[in-house]
PDB file of N, CA and C in Angstrom:
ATOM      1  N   UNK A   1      -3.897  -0.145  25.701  1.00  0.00           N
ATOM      2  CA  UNK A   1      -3.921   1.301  25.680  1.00  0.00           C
ATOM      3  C   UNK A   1      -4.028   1.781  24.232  1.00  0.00           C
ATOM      4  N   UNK A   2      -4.826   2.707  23.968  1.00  0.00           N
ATOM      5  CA  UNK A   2      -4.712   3.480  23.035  1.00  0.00           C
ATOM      6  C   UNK A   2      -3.492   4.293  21.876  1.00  0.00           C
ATOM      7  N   UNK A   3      -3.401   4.215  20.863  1.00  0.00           N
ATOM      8  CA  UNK A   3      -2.399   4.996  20.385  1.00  0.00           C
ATOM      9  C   UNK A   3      -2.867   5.487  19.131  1.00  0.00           C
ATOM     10  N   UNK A   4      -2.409   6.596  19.388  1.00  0.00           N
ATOM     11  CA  UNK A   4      -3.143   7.736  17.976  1.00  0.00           C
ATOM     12  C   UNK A   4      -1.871   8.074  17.386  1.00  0.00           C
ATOM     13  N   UNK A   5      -1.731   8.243  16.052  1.00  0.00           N
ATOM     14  CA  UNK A   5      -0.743   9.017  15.280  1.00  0.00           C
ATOM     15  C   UNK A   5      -1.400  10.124  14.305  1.00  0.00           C
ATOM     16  N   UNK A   6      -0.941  11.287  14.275  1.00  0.00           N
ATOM     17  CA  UNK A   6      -1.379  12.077  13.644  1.00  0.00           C
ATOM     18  C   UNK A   6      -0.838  12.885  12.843  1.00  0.00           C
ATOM     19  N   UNK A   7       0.663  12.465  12.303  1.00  0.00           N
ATOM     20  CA  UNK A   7       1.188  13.032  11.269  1.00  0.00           C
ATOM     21  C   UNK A   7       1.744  11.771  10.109  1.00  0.00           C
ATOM     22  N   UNK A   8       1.815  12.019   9.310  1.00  0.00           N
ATOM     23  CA  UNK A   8       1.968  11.232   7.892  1.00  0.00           C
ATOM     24  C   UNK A   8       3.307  11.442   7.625  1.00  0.00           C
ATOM     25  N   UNK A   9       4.659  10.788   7.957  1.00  0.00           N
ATOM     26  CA  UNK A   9       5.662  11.240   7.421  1.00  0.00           C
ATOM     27  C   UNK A   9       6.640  10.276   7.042  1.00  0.00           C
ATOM     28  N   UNK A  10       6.140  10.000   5.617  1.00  0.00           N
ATOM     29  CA  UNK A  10       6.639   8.686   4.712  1.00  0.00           C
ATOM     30  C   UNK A  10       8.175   9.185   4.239  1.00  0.00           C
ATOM     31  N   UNK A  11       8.791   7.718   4.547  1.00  0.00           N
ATOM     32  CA  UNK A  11       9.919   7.551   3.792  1.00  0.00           C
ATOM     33  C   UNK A  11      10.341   6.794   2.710  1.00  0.00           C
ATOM     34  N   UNK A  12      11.242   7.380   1.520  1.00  0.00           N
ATOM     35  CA  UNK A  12      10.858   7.005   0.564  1.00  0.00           C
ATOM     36  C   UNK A  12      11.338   5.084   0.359  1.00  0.00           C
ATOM     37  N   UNK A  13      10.690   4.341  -0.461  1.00  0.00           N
ATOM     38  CA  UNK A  13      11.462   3.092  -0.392  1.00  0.00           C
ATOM     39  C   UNK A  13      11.915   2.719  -1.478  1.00  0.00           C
ATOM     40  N   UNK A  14      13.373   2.434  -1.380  1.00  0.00           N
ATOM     41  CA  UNK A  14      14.441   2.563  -2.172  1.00  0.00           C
ATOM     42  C   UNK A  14      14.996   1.174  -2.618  1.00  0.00           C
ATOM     43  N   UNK A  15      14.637   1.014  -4.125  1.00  0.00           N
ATOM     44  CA  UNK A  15      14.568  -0.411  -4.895  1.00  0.00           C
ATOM     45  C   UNK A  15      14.336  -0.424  -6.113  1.00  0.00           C
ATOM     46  N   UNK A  16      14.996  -0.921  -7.047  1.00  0.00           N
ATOM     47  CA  UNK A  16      14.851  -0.269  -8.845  1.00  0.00           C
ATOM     48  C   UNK A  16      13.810  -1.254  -9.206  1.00  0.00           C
ATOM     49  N   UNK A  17      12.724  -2.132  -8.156  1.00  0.00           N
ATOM     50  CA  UNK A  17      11.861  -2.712  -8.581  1.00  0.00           C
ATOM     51  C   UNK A  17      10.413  -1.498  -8.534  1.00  0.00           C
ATOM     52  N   UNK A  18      10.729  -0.520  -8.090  1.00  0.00           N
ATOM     53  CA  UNK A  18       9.994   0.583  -7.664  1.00  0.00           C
ATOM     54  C   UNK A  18      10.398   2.150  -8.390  1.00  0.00           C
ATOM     55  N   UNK A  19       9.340   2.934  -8.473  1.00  0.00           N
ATOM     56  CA  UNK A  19       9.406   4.317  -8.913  1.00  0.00           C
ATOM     57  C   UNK A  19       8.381   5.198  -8.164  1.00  0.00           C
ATOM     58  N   UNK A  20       8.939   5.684  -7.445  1.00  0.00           N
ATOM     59  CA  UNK A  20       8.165   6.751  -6.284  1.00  0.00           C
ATOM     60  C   UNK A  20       7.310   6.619  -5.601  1.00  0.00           C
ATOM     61  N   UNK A  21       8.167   5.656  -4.537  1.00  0.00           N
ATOM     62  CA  UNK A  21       6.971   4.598  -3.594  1.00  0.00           C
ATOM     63  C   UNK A  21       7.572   5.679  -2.290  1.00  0.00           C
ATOM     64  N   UNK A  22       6.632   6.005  -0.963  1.00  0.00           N
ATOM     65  CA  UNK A  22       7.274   6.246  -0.274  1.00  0.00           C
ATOM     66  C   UNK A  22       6.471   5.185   1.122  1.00  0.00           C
ATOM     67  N   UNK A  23       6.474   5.075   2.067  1.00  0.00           N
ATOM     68  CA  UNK A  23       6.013   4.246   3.049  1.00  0.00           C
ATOM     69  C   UNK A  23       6.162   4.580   4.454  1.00  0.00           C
ATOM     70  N   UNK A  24       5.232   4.374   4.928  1.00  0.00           N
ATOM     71  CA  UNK A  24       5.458   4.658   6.563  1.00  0.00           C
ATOM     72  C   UNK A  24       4.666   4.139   7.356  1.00  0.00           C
ATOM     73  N   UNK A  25       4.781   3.385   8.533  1.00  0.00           N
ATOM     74  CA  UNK A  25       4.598   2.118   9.152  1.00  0.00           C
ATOM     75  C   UNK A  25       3.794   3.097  10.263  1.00  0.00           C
ATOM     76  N   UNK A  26       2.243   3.110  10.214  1.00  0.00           N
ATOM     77  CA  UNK A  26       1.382   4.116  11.266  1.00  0.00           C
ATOM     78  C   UNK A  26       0.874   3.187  12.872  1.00  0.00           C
ATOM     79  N   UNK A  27       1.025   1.806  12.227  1.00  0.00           N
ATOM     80  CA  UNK A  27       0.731   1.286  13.995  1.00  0.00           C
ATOM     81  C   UNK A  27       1.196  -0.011  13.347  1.00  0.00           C
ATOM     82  N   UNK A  28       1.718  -0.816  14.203  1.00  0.00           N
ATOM     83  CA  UNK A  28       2.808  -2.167  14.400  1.00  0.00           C
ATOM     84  C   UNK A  28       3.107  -2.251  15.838  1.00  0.00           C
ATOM     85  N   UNK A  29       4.102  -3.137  15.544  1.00  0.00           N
ATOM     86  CA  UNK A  29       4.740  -3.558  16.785  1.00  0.00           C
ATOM     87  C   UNK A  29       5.561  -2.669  17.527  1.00  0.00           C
ATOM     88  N   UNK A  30       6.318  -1.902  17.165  1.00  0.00           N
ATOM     89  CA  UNK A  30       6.113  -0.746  18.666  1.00  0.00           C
ATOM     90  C   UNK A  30       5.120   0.010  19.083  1.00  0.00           C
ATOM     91  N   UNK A  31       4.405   0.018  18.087  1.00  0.00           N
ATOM     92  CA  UNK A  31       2.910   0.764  18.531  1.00  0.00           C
ATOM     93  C   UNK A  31       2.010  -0.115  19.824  1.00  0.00           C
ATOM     94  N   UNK A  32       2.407  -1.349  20.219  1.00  0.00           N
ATOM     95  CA  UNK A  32       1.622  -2.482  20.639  1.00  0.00           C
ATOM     96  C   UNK A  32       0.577  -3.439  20.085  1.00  0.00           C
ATOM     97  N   UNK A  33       0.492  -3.375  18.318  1.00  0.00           N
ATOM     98  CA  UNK A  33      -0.288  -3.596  17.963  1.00  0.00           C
ATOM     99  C   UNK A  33       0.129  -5.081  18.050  1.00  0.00           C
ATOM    100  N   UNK A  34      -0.423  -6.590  18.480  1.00  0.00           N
ATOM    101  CA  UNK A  34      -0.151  -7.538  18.747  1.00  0.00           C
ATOM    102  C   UNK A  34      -0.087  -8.645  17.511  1.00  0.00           C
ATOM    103  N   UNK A  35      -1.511  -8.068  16.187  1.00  0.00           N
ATOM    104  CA  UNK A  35      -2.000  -8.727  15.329  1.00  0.00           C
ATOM    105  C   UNK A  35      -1.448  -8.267  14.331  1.00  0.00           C
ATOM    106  N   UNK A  36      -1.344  -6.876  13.745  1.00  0.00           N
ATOM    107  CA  UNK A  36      -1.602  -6.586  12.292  1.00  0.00           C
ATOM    108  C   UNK A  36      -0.620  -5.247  12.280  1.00  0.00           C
ATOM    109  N   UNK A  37      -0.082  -4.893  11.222  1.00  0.00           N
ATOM    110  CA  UNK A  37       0.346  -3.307  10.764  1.00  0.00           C
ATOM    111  C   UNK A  37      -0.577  -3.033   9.669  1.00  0.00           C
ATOM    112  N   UNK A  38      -0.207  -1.395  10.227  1.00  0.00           N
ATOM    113  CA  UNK A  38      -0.984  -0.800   8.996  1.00  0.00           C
ATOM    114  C   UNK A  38       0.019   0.096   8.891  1.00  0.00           C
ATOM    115  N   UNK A  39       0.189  -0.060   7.012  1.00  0.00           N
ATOM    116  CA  UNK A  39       0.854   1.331   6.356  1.00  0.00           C
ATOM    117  C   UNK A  39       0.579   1.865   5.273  1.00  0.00           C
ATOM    118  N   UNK A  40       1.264   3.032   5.589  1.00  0.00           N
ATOM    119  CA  UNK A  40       0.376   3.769   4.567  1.00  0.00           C
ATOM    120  C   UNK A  40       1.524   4.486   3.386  1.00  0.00           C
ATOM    121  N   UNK A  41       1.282   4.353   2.333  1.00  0.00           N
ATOM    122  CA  UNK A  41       1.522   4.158   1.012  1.00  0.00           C
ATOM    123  C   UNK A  41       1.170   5.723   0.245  1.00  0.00           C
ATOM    124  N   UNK A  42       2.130   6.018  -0.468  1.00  0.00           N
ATOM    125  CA  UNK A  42       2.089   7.387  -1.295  1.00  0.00           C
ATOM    126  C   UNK A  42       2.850   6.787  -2.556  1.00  0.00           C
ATOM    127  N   UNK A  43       2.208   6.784  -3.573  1.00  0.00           N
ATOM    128  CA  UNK A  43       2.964   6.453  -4.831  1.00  0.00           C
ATOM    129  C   UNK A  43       2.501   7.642  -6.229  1.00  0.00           C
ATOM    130  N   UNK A  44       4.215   8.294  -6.218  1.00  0.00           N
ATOM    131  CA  UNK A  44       3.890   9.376  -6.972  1.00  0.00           C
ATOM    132  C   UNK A  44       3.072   9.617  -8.248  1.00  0.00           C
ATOM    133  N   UNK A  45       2.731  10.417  -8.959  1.00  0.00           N
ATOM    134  CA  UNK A  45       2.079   9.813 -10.536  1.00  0.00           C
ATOM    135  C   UNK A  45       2.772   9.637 -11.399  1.00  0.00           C
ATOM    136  N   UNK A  46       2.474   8.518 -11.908  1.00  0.00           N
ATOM    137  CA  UNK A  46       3.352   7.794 -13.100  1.00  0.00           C
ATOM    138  C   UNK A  46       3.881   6.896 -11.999  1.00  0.00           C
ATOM    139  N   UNK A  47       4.411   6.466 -10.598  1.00  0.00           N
ATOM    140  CA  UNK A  47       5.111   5.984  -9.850  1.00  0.00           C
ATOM    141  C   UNK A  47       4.164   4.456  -9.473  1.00  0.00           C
ATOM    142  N   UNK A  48       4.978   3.343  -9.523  1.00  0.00           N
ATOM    143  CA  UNK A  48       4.562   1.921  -9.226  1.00  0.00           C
ATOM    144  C   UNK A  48       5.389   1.073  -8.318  1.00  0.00           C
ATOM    145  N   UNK A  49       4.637   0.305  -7.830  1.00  0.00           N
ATOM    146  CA  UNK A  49       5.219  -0.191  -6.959  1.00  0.00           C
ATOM    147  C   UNK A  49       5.968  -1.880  -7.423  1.00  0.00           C
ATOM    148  N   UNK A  50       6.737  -2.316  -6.435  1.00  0.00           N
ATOM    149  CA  UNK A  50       7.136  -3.194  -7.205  1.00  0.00           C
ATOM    150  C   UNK A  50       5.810  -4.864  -8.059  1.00  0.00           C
ATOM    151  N   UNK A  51       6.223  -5.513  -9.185  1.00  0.00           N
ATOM    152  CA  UNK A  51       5.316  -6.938  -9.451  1.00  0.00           C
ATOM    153  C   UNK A  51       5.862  -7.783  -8.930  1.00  0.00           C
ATOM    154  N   UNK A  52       4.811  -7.954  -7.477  1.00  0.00           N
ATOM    155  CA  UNK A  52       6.089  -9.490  -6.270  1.00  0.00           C
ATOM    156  C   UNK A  52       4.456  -9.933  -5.660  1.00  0.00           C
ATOM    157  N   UNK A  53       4.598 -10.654  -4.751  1.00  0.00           N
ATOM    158  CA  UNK A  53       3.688 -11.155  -4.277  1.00  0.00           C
ATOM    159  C   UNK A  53       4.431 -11.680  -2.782  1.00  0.00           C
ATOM    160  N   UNK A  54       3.363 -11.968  -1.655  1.00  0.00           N
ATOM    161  CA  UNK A  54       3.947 -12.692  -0.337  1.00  0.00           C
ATOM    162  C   UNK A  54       3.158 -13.497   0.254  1.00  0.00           C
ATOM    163  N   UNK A  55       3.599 -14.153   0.863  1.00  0.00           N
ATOM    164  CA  UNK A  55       3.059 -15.513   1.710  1.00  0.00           C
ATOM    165  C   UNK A  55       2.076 -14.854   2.311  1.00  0.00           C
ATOM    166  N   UNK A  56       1.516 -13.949   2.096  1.00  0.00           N
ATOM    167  CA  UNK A  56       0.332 -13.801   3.284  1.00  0.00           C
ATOM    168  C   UNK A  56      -0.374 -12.747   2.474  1.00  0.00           C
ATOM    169  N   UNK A  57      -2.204 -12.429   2.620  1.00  0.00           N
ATOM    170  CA  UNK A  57      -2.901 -11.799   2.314  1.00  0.00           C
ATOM    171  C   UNK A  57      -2.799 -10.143   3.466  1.00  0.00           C
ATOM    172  N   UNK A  58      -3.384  -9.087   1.820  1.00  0.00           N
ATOM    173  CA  UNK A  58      -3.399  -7.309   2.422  1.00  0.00           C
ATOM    174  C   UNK A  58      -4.540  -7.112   2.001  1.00  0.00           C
ATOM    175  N   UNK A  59      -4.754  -6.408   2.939  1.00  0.00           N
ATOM    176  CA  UNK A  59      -6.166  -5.142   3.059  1.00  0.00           C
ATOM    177  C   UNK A  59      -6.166  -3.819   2.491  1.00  0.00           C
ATOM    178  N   UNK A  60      -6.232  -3.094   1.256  1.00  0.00           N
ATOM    179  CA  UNK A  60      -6.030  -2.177   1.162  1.00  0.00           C
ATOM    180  C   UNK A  60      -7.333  -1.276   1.123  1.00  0.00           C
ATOM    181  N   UNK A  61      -6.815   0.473   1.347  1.00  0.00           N
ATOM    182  CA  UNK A  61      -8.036   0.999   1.544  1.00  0.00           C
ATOM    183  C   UNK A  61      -7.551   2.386   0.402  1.00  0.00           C
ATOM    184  N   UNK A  62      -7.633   2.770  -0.892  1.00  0.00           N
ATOM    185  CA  UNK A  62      -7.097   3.767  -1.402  1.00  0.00           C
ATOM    186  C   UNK A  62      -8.032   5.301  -0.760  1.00  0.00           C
ATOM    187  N   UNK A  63      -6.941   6.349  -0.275  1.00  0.00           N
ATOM    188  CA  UNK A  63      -7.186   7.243  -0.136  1.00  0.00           C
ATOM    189  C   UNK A  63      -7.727   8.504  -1.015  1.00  0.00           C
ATOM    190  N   UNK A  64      -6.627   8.197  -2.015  1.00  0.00           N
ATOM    191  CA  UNK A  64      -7.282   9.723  -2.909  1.00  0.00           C
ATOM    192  C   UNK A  64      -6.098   9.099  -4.148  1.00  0.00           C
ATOM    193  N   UNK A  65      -6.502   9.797  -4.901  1.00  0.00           N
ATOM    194  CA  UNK A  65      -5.631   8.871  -6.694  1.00  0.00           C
ATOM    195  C   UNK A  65      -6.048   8.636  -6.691  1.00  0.00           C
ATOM    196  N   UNK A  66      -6.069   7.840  -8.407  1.00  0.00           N
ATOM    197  CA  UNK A  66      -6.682   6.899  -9.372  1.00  0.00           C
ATOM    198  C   UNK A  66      -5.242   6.466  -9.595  1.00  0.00           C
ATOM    199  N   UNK A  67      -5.563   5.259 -10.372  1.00  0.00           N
ATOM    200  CA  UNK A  67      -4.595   4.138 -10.546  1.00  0.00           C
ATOM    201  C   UNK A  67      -4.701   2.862 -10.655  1.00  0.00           C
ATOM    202  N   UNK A  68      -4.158   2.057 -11.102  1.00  0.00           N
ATOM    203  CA  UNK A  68      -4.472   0.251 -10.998  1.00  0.00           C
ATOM    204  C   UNK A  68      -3.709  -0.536 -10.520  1.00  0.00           C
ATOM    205  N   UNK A  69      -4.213  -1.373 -10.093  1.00  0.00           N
ATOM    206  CA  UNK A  69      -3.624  -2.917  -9.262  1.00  0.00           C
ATOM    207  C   UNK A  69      -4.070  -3.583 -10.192  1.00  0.00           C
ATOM    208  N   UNK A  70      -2.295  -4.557 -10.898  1.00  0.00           N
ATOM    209  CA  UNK A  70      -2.194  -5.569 -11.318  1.00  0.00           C
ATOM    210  C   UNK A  70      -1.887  -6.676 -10.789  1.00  0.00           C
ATOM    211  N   UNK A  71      -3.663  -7.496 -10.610  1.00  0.00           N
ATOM    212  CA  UNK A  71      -3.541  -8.726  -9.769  1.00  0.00           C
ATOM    213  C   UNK A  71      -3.608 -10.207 -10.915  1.00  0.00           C
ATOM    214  N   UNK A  72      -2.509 -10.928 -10.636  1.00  0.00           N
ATOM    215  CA  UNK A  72      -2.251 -12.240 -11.081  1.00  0.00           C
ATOM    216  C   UNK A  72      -2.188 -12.084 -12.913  1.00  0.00           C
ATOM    217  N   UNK A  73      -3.468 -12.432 -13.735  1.00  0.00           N
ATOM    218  CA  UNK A  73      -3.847 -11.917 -14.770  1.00  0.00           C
ATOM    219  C   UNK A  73      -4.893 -10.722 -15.384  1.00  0.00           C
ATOM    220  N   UNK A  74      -5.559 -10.392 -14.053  1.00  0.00           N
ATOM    221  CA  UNK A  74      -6.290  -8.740 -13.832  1.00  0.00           C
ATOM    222  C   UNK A  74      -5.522  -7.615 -14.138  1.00  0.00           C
ATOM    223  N   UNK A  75      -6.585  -6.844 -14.124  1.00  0.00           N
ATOM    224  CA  UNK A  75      -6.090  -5.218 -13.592  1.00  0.00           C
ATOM    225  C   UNK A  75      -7.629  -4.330 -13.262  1.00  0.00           C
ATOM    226  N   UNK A  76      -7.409  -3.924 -12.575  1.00  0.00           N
ATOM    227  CA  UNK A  76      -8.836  -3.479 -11.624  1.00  0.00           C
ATOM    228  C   UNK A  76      -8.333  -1.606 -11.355  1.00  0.00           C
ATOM    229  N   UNK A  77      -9.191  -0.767 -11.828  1.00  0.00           N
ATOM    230  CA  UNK A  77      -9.007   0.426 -11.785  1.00  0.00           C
ATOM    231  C   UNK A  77      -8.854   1.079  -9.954  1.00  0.00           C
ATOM    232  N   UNK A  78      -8.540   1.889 -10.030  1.00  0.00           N
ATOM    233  CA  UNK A  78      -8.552   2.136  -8.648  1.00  0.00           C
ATOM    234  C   UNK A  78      -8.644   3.523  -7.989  1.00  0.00           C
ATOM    235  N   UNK A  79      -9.678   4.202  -7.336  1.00  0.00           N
ATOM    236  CA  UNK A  79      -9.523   5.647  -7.066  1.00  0.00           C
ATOM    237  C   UNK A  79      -9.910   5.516  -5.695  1.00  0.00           C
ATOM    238  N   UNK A  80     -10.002   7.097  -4.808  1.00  0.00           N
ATOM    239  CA  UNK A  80     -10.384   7.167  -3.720  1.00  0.00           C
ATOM    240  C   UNK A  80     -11.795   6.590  -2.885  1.00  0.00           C
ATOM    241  N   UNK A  81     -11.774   5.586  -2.522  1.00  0.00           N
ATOM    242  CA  UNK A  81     -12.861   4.982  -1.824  1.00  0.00           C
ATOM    243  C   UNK A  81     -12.777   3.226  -2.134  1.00  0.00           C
ATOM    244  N   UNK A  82     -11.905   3.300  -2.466  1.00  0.00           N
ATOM    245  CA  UNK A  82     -12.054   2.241  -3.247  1.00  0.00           C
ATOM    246  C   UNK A  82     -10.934   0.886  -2.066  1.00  0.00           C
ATOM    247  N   UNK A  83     -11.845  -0.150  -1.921  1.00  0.00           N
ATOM    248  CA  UNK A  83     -11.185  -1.164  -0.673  1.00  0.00           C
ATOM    249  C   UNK A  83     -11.515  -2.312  -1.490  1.00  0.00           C
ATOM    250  N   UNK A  84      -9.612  -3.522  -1.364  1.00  0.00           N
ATOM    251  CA  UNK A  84      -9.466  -4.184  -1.735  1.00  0.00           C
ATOM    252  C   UNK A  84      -8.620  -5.292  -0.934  1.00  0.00           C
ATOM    253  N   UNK A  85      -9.108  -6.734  -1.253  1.00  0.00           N
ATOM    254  CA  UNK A  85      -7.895  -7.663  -0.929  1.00  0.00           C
ATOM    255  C   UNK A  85      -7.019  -8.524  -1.486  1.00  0.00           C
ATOM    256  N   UNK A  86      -5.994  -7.958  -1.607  1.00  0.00           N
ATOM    257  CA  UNK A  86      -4.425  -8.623  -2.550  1.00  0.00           C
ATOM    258  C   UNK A  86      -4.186 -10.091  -1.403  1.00  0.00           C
ATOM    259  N   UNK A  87      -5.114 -11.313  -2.280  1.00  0.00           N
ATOM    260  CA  UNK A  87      -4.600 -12.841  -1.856  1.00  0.00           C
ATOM    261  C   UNK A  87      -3.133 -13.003  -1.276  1.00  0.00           C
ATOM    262  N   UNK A  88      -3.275 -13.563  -0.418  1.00  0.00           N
ATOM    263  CA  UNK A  88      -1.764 -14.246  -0.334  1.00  0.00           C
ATOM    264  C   UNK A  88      -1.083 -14.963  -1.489  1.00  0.00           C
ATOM    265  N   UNK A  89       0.218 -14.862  -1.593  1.00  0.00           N
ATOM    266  CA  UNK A  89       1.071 -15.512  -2.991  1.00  0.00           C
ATOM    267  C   UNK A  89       0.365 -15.068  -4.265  1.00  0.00           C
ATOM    268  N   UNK A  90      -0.121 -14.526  -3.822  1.00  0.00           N
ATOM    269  CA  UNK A  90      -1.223 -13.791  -5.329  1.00  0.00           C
ATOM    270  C   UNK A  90       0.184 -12.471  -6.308  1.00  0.00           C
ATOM    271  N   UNK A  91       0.613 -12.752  -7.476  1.00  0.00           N
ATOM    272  CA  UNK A  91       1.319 -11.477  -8.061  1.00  0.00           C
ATOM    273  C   UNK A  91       0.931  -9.926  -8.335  1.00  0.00           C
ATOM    274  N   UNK A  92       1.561  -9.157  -7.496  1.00  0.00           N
ATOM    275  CA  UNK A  92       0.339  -8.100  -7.764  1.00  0.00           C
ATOM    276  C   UNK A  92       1.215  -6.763  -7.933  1.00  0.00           C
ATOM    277  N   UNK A  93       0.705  -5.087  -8.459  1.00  0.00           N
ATOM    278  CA  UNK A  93       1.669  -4.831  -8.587  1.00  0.00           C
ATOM    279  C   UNK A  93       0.418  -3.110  -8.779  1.00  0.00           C
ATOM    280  N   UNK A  94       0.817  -2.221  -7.478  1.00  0.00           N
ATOM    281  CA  UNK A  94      -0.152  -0.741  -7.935  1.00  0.00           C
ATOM    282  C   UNK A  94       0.905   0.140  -8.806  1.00  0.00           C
ATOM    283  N   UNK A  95       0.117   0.658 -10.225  1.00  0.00           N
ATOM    284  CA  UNK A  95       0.864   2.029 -10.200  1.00  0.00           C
ATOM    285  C   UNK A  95       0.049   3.288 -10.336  1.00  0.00           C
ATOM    286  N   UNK A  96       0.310   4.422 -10.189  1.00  0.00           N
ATOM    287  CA  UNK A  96      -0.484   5.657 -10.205  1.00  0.00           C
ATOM    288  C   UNK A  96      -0.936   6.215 -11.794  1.00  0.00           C
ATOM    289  N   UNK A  97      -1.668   6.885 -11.693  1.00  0.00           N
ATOM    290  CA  UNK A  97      -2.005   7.459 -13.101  1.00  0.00           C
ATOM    291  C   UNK A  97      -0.835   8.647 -13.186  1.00  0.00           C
ATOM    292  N   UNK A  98      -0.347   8.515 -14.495  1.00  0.00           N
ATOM    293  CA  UNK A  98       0.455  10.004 -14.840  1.00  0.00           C
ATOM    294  C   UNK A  98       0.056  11.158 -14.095  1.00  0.00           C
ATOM    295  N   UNK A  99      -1.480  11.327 -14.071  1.00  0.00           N
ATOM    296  CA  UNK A  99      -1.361  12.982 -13.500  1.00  0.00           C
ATOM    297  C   UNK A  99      -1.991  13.167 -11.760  1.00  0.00           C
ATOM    298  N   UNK A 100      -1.894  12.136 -11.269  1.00  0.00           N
ATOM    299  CA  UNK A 100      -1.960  12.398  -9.908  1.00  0.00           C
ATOM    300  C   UNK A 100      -1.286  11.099  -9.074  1.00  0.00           C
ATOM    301  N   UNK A 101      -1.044  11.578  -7.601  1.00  0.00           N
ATOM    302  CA  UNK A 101      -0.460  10.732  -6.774  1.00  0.00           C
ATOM    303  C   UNK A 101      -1.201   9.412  -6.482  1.00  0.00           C
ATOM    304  N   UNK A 102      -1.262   8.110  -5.761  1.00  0.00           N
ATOM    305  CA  UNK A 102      -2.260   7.352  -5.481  1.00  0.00           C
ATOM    306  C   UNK A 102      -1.689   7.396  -3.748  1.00  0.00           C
ATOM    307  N   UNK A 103      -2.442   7.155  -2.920  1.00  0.00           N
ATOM    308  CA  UNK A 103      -2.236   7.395  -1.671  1.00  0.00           C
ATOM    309  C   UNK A 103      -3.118   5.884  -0.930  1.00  0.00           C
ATOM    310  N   UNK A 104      -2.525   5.324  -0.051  1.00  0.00           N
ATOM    311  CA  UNK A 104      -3.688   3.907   0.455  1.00  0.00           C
ATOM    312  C   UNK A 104      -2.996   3.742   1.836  1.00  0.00           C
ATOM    313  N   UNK A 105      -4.439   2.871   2.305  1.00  0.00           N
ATOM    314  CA  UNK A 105      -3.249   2.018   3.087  1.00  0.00           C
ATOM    315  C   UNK A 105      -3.619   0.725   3.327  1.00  0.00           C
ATOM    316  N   UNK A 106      -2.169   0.212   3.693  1.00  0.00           N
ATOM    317  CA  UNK A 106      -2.301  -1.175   3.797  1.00  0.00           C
ATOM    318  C   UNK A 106      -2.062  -2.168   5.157  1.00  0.00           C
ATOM    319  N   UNK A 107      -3.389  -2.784   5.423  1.00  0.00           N
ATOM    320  CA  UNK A 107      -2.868  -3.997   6.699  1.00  0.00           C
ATOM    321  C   UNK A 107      -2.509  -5.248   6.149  1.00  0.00           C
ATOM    322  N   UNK A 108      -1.244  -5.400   7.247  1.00  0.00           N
ATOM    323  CA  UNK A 108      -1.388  -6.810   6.575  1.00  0.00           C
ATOM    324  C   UNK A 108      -0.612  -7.345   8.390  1.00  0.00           C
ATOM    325  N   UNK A 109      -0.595  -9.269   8.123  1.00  0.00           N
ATOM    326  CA  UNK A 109      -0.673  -9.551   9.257  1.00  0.00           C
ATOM    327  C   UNK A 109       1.083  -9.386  10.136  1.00  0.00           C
ATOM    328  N   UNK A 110       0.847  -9.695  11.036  1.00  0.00           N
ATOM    329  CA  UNK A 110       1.875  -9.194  12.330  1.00  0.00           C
ATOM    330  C   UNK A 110       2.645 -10.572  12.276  1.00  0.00           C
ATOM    331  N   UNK A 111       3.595 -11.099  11.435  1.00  0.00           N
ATOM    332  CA  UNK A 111       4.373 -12.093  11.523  1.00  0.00           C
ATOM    333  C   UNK A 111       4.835 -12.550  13.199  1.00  0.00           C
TER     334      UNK A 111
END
C-alpha cells in the first residue's frame, strides 16, 4: 500500500558532536517500508553535522543550501540539486554555509 507524507516536521538532534542538525524519519519501518529509510535533514547555517562514518553506504539528495561534505580526505561543494553517495565506513561529515540553511535527504538501508 501506498504512503504519502506531507508535512516536514524535524526534530532537533541532540549531541555536542553536532550544531543545528534537526532530523525526521519520512518513510521507514512503520511506514512499511521493508528495504530502506529515508530522512530528511535540515542543518542550520554555520550548523554541521557530526565527522563519524557507518557500516553501511547513503544516498543523499540536497534540497536547497550550499555547503560541503567532508568525505575521507575530500571536500566536495554542495548546493540544491546536487546527489551524492557517502561509501560505507567511509568518514564523512556535512556542514552548511554561514549564510543559509542546507536541507537533503538521506536513504540509507533498513537494518
Amino acid at each position: 500500500m501506498a504512503f504519502i507524507r506531507e508535512k516536514f516536521e524535524p526534530q532537533p538532534v541532540e549531541s555536542e558532536e553536532m550544531k543545528g542538525v534537526s532530523m525526521q524519519i519520512l518513510i521507514g519501518e512503520e511506514e512499511g517500508a521493508p528495504n530502506y529509510i529515508m530522512r530528511r535533514f535540515s542543518v542550520e547555517a554555520g550548523g554541521y553535522s557530526a565527522h563519524h562514518s557507518h557500516d553501511y553506504e547513503h544516498m543523499v539528495f540536497i534540497l536547497s543550501g550550499k555547503g560541503t561534505l567532508f568525505a575521507s580526505d575530500d571536500k566536495f561543494r554542495l548546493a540544491g540539486g546536487t546527489s551524492l553517495l557517502v561509501e560505507a565506513n567511509e568518514i564523512h561529515q556535512f556542514r552548511a554555509d554561514r549564510g543559509e540553511a542546507l536541507d537533503f535527504l538521506c536513504t540509507i538501508p533498513r537494518k
